[in-house]
PDB file of N, CA and C in Angstrom:
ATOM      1  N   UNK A   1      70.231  77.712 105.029  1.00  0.00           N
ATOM      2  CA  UNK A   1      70.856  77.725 106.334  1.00  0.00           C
ATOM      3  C   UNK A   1      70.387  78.921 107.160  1.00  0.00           C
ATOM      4  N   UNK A   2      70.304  80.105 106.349  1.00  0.00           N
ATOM      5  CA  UNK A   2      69.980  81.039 106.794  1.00  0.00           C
ATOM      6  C   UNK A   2      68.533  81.985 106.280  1.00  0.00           C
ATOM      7  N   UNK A   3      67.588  81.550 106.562  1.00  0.00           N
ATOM      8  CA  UNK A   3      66.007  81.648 105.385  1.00  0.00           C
ATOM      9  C   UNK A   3      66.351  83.527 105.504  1.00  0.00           C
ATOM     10  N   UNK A   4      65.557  83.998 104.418  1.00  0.00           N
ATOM     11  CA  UNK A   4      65.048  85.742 104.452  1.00  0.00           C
ATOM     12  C   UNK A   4      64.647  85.497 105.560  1.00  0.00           C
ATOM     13  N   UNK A   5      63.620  85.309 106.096  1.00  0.00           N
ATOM     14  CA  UNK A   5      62.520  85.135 106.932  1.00  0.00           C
ATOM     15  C   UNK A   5      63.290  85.595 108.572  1.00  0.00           C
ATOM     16  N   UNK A   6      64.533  84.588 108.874  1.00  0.00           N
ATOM     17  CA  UNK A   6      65.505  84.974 109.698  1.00  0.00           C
ATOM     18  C   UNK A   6      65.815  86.719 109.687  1.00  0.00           C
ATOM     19  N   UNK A   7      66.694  86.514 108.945  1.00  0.00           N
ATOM     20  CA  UNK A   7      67.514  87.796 108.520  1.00  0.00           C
ATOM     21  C   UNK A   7      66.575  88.838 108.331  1.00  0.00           C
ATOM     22  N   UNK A   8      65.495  89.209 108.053  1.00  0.00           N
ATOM     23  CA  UNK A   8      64.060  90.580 108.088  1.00  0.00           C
ATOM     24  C   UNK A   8      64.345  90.495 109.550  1.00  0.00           C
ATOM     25  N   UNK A   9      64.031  89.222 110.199  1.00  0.00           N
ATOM     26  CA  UNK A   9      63.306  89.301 111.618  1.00  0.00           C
ATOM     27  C   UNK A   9      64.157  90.693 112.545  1.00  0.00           C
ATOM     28  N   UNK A  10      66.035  89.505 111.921  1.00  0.00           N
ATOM     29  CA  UNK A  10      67.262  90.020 112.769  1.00  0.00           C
ATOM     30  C   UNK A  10      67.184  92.021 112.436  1.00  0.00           C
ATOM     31  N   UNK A  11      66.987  91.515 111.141  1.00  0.00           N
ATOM     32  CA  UNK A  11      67.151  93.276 110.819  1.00  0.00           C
ATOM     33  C   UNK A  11      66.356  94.206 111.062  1.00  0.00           C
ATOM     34  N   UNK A  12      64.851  93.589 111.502  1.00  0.00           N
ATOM     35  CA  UNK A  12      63.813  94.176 111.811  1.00  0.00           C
ATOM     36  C   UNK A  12      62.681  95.120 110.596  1.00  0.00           C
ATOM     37  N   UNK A  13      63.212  93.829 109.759  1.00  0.00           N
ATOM     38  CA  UNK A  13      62.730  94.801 108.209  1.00  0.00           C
ATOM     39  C   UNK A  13      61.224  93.870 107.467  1.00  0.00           C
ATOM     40  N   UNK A  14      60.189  94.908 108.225  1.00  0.00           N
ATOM     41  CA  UNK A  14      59.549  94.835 107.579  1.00  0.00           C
ATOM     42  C   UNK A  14      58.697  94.849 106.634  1.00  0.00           C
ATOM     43  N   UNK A  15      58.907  95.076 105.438  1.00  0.00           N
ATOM     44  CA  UNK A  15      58.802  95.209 103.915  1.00  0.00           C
ATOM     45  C   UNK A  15      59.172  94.243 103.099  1.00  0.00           C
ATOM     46  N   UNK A  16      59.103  94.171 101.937  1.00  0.00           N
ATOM     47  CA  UNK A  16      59.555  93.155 100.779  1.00  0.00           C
ATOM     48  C   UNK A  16      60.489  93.971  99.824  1.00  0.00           C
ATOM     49  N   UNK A  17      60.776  95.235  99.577  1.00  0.00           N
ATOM     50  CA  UNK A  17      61.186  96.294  98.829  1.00  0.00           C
ATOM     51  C   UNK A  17      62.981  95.553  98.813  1.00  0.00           C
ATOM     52  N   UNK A  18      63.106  95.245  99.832  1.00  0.00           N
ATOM     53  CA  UNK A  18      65.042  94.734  99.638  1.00  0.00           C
ATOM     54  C   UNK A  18      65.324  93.176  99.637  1.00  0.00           C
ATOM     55  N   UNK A  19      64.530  92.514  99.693  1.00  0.00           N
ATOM     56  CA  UNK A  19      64.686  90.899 100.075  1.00  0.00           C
ATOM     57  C   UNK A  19      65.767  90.568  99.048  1.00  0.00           C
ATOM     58  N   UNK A  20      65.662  91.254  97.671  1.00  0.00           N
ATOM     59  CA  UNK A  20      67.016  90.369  96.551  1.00  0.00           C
ATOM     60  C   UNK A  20      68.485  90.692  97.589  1.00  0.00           C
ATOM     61  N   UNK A  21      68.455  92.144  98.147  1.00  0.00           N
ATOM     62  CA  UNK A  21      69.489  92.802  98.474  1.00  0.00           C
ATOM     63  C   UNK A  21      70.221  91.815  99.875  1.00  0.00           C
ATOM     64  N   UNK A  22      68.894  91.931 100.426  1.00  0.00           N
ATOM     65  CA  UNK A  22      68.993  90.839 102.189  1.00  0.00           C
ATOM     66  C   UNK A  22      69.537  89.292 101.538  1.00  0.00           C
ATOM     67  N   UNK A  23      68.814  89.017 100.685  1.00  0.00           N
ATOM     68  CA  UNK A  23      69.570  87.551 100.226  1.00  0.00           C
ATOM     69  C   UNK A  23      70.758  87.529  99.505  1.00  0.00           C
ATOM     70  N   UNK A  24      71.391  88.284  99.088  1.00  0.00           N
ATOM     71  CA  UNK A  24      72.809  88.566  98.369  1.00  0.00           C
ATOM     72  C   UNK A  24      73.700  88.613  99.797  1.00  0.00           C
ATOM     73  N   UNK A  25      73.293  89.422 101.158  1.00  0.00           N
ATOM     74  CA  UNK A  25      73.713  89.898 102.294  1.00  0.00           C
ATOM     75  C   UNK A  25      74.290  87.950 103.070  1.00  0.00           C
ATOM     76  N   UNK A  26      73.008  87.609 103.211  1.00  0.00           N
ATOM     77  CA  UNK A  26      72.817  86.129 103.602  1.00  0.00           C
ATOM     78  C   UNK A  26      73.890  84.887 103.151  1.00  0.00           C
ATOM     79  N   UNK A  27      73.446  84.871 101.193  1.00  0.00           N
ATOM     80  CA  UNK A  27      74.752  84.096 100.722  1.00  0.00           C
ATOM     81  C   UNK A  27      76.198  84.333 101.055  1.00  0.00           C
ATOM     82  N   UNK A  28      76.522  86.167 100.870  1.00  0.00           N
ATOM     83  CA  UNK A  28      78.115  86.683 101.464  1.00  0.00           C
ATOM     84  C   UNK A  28      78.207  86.246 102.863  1.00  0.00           C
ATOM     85  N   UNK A  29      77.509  86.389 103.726  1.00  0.00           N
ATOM     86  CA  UNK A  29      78.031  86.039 104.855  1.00  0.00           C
ATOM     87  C   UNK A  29      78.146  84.514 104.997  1.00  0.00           C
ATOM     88  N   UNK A  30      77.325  83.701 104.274  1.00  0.00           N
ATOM     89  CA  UNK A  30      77.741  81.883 104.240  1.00  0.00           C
ATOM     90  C   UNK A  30      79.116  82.281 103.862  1.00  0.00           C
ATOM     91  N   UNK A  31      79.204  82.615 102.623  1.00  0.00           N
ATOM     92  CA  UNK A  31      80.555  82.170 102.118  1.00  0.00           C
ATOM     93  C   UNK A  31      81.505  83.044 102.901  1.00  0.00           C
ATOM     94  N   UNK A  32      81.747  84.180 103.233  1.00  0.00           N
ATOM     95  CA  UNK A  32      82.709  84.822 104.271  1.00  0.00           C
ATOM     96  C   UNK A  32      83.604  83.724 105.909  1.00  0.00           C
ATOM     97  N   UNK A  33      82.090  83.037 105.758  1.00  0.00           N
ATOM     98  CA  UNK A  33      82.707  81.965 106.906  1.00  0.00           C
ATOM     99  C   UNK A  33      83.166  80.594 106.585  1.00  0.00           C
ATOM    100  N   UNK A  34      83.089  80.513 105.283  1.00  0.00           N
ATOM    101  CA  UNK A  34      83.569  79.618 104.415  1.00  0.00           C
ATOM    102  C   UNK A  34      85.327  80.080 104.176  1.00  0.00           C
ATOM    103  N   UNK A  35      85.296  81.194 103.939  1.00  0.00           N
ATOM    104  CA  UNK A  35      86.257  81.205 103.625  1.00  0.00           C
ATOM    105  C   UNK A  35      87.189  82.010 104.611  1.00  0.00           C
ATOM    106  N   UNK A  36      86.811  82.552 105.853  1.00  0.00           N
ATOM    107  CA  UNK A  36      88.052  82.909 106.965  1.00  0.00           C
ATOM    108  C   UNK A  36      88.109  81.980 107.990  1.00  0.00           C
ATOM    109  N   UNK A  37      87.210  80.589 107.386  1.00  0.00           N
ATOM    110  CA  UNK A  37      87.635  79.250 108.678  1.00  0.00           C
ATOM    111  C   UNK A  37      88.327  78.528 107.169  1.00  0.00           C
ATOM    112  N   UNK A  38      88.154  78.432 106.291  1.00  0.00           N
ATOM    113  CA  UNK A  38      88.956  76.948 105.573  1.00  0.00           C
ATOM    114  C   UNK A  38      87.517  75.867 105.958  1.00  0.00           C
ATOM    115  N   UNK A  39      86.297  76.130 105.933  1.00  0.00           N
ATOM    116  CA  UNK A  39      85.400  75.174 106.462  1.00  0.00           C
ATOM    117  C   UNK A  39      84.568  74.871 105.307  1.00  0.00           C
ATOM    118  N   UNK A  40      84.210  73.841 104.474  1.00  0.00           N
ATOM    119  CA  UNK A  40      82.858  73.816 104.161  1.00  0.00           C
ATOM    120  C   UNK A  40      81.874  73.888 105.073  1.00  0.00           C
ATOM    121  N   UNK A  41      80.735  74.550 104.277  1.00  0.00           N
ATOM    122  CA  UNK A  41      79.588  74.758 105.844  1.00  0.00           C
ATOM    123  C   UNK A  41      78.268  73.845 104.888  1.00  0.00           C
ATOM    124  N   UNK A  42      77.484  73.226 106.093  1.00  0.00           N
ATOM    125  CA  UNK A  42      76.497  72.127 105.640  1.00  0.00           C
ATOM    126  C   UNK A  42      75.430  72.607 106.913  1.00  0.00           C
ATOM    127  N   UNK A  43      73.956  72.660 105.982  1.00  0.00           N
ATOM    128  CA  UNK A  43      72.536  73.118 106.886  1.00  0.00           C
ATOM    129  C   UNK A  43      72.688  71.998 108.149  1.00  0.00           C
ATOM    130  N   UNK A  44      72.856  70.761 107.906  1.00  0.00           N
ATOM    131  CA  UNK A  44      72.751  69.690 108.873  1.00  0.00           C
ATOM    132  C   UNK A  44      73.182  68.355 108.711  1.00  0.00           C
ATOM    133  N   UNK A  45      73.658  68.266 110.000  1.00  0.00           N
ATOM    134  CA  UNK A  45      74.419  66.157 109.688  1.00  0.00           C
ATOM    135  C   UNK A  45      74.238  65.661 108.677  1.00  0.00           C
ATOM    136  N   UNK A  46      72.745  65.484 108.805  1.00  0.00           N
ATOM    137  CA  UNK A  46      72.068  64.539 107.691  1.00  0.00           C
ATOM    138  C   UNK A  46      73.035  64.942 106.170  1.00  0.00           C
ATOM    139  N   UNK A  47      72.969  66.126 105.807  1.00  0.00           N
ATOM    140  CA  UNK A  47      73.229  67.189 104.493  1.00  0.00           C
ATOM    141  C   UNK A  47      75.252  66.706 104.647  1.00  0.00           C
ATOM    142  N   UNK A  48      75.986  66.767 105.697  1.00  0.00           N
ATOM    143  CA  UNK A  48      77.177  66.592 105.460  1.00  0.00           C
ATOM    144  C   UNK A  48      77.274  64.653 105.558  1.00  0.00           C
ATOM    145  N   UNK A  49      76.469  64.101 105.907  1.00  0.00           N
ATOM    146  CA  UNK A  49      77.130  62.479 105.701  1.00  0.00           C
ATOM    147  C   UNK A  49      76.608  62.315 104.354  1.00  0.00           C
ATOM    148  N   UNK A  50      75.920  63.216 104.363  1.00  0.00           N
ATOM    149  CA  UNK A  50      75.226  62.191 102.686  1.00  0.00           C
ATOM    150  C   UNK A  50      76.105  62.849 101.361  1.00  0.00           C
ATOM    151  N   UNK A  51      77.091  63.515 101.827  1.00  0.00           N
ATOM    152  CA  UNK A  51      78.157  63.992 101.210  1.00  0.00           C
ATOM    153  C   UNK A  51      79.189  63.229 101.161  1.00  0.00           C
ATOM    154  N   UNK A  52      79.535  62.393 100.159  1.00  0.00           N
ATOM    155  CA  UNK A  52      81.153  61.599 100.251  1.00  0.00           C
ATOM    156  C   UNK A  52      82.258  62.083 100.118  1.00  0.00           C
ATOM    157  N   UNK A  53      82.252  63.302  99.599  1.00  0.00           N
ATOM    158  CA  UNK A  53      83.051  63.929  98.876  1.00  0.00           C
ATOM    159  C   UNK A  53      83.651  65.135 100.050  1.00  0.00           C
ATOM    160  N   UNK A  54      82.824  65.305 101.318  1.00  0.00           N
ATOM    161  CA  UNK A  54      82.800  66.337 101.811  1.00  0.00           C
ATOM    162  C   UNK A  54      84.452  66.670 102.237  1.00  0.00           C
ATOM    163  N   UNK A  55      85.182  67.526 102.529  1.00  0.00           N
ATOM    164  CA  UNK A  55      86.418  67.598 103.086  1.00  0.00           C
ATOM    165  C   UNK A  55      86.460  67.281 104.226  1.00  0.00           C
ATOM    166  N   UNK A  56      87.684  67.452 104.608  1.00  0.00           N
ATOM    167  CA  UNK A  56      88.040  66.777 106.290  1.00  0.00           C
ATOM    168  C   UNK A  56      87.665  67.771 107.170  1.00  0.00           C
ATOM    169  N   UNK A  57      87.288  69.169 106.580  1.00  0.00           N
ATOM    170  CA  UNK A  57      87.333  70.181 107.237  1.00  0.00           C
ATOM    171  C   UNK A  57      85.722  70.889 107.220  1.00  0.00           C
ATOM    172  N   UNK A  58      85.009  70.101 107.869  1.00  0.00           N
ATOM    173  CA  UNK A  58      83.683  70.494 107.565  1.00  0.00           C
ATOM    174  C   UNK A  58      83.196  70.967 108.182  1.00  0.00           C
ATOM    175  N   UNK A  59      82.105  71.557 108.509  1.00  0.00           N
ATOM    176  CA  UNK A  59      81.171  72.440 109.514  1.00  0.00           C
ATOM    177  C   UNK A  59      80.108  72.660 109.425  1.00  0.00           C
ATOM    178  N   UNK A  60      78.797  71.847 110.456  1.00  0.00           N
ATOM    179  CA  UNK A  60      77.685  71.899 110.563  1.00  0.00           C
ATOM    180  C   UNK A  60      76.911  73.132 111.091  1.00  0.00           C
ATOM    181  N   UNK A  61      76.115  73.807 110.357  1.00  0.00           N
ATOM    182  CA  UNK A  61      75.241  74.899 110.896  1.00  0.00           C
ATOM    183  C   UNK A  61      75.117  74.766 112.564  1.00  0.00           C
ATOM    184  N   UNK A  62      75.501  75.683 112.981  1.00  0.00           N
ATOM    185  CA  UNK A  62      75.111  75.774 114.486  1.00  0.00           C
ATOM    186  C   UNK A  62      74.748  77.348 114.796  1.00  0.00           C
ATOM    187  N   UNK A  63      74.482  77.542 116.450  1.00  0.00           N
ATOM    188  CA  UNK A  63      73.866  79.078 116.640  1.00  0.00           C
ATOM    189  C   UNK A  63      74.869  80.083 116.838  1.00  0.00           C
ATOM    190  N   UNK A  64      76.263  79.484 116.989  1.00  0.00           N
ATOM    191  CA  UNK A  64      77.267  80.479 116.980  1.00  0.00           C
ATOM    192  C   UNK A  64      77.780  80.954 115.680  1.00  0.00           C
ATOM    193  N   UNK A  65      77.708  80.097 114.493  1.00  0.00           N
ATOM    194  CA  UNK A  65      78.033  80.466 112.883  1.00  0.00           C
ATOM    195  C   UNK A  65      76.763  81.157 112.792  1.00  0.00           C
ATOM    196  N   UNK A  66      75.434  80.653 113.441  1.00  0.00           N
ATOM    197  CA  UNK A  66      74.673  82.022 112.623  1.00  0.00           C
ATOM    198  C   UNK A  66      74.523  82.791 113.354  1.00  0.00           C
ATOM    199  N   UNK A  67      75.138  83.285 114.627  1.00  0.00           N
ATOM    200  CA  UNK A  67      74.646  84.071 115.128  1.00  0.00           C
ATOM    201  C   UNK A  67      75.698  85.591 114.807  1.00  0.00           C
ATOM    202  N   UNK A  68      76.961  84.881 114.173  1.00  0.00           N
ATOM    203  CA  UNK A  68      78.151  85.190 113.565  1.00  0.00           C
ATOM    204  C   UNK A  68      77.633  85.762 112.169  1.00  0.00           C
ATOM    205  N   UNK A  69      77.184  85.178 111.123  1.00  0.00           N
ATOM    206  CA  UNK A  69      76.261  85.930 109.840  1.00  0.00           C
ATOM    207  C   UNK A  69      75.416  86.509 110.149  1.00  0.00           C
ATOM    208  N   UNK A  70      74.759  86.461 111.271  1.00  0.00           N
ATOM    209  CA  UNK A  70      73.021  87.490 111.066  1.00  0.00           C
ATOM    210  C   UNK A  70      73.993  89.270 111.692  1.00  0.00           C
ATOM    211  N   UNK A  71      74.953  88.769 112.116  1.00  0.00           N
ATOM    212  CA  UNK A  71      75.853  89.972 112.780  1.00  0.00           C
ATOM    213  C   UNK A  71      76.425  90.242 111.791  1.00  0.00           C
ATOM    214  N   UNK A  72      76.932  89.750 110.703  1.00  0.00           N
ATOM    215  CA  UNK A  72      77.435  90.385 109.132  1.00  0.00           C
ATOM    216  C   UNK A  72      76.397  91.034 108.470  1.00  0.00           C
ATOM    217  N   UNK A  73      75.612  90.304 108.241  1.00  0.00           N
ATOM    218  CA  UNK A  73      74.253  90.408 107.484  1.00  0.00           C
ATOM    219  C   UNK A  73      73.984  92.107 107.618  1.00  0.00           C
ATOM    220  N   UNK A  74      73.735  92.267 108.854  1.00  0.00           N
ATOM    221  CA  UNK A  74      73.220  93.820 109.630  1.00  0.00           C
ATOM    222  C   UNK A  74      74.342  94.807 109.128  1.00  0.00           C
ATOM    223  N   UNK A  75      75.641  94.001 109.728  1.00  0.00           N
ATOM    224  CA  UNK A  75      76.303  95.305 109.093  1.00  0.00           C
ATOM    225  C   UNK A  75      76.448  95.324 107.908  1.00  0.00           C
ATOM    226  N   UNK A  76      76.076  94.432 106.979  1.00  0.00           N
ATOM    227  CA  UNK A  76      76.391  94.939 105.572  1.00  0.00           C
ATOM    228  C   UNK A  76      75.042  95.826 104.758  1.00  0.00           C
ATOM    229  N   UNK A  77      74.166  95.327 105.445  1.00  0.00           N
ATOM    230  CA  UNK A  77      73.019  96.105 105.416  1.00  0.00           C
ATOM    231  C   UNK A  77      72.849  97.342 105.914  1.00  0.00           C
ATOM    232  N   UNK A  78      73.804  97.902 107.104  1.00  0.00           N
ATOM    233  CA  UNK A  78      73.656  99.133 107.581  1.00  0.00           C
ATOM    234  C   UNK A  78      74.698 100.079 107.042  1.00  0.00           C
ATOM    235  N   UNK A  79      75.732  99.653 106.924  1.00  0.00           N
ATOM    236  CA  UNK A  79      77.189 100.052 106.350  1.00  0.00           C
ATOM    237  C   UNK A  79      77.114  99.790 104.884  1.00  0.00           C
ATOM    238  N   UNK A  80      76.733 100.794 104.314  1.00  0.00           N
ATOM    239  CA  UNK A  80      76.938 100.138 102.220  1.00  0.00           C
ATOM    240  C   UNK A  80      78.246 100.974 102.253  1.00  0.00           C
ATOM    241  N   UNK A  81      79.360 100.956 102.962  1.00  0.00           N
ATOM    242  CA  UNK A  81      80.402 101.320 102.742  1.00  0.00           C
ATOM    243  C   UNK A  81      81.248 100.698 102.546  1.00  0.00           C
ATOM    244  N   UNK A  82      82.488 101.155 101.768  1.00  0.00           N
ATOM    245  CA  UNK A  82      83.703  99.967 101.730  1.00  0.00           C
ATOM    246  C   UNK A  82      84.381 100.214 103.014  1.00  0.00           C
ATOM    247  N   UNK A  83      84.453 101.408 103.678  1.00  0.00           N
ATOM    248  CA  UNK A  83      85.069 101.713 104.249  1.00  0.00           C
ATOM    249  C   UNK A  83      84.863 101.794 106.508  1.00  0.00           C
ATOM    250  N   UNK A  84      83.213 100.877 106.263  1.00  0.00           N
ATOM    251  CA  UNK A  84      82.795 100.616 107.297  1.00  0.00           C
ATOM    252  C   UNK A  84      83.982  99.536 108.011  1.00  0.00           C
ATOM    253  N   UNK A  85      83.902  99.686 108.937  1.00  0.00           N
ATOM    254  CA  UNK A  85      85.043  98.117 109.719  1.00  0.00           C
ATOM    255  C   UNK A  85      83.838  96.879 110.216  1.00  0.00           C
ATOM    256  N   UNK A  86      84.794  96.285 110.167  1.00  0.00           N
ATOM    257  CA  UNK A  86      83.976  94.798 110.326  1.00  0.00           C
ATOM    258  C   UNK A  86      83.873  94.561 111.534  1.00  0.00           C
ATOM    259  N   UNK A  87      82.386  94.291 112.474  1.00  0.00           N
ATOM    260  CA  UNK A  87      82.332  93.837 113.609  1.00  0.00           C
ATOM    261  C   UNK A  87      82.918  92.841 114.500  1.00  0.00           C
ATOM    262  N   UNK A  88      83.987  92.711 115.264  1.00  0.00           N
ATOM    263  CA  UNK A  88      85.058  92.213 115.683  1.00  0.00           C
ATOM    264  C   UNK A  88      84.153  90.892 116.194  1.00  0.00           C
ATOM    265  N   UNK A  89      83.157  91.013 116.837  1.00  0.00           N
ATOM    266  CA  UNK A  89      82.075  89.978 117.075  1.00  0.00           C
ATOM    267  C   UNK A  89      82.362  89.092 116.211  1.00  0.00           C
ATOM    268  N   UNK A  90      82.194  89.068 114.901  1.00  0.00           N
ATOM    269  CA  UNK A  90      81.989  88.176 113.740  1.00  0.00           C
ATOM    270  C   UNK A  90      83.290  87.412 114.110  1.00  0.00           C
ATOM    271  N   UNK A  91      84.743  87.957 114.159  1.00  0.00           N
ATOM    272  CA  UNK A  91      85.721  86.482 114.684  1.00  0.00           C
ATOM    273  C   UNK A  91      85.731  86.415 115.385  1.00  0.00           C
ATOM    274  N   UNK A  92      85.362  86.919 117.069  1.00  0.00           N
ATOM    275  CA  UNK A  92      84.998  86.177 118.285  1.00  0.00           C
ATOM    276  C   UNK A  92      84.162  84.963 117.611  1.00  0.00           C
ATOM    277  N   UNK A  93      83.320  85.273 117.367  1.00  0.00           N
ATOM    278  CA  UNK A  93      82.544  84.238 116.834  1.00  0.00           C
ATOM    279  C   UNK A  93      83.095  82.689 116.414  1.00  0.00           C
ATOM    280  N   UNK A  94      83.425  83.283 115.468  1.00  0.00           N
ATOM    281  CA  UNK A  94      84.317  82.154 114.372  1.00  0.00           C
ATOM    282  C   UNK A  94      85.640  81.658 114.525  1.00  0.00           C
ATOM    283  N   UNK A  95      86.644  82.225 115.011  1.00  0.00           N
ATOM    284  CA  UNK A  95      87.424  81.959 115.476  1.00  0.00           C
ATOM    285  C   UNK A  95      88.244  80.532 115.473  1.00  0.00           C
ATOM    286  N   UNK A  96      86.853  80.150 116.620  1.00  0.00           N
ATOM    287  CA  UNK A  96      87.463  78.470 117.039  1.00  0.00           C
ATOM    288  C   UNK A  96      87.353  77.618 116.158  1.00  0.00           C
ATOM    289  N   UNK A  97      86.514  78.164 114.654  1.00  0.00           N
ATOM    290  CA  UNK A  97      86.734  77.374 113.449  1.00  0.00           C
ATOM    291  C   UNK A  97      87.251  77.113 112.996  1.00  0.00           C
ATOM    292  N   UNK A  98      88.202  78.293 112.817  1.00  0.00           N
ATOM    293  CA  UNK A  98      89.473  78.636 111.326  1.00  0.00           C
ATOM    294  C   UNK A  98      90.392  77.196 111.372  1.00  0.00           C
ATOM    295  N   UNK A  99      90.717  77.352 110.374  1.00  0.00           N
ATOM    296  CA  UNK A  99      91.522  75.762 109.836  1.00  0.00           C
ATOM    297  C   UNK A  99      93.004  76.608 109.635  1.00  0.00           C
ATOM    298  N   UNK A 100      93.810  76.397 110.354  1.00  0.00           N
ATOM    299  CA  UNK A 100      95.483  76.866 110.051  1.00  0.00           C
ATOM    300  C   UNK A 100      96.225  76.180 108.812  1.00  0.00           C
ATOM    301  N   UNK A 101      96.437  76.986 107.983  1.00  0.00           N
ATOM    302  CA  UNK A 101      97.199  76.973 106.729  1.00  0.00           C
ATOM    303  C   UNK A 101      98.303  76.281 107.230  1.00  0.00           C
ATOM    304  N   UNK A 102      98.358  74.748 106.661  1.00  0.00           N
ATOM    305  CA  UNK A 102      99.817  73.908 107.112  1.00  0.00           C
ATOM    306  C   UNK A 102     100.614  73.743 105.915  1.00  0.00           C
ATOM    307  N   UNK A 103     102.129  74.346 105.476  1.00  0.00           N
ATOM    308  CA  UNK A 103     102.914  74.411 104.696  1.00  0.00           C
ATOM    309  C   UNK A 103     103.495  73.150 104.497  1.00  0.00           C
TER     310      UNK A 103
END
């Protein structure tokens, strides 16, 4: 959904010395938006119909979810802190995704 190739560009990193690190960065931020929308996330249509199984609550790659991870991505790459704060961007972003917890 989100190639290295992207994420160097976004980060401006050109070397090979961190790519395991950038792709660990890449997968957390899929799943981060996986899991503060309630969304499965799918590369494309094609990838979520050919899914039967998929939930009701699904979500096709688009430029606002990645434009939402390549903005995680950076800061987790720039910030190796626990104690960095999270770019408020990232739920502007996402936001209009989230799935509300119904009791």
């Amino acid at each position: 959904m989100i190639t290295l190739e992207d994420a160097k560009k976004h980060l401006r990193v050109l070397h090979n010395h961190e790519d395991s690190l950038i792709q660990i960065y890449i997968s957390a931020a899929l799943s981060r938006f996986c899991e503060f929308t309630g969304r499965k996330l799918y590369a494309t249509q094609e990838a979520l119909d050919a899914d039967l199984d998929a939930p009701v609550y699904s979500q096709v790659m688009n430029d606002e979810i990645r434009a939402g991870c390549l903005i995680l991505i950076a800061h987790l790459y720039v910030n190796r802190s626990e104690s960095a704060e999270i770019p408020k961007a990232i739920g502007y972003l996402w936001q209009s995704y989230w799935v509300p917890m119904i009791s």
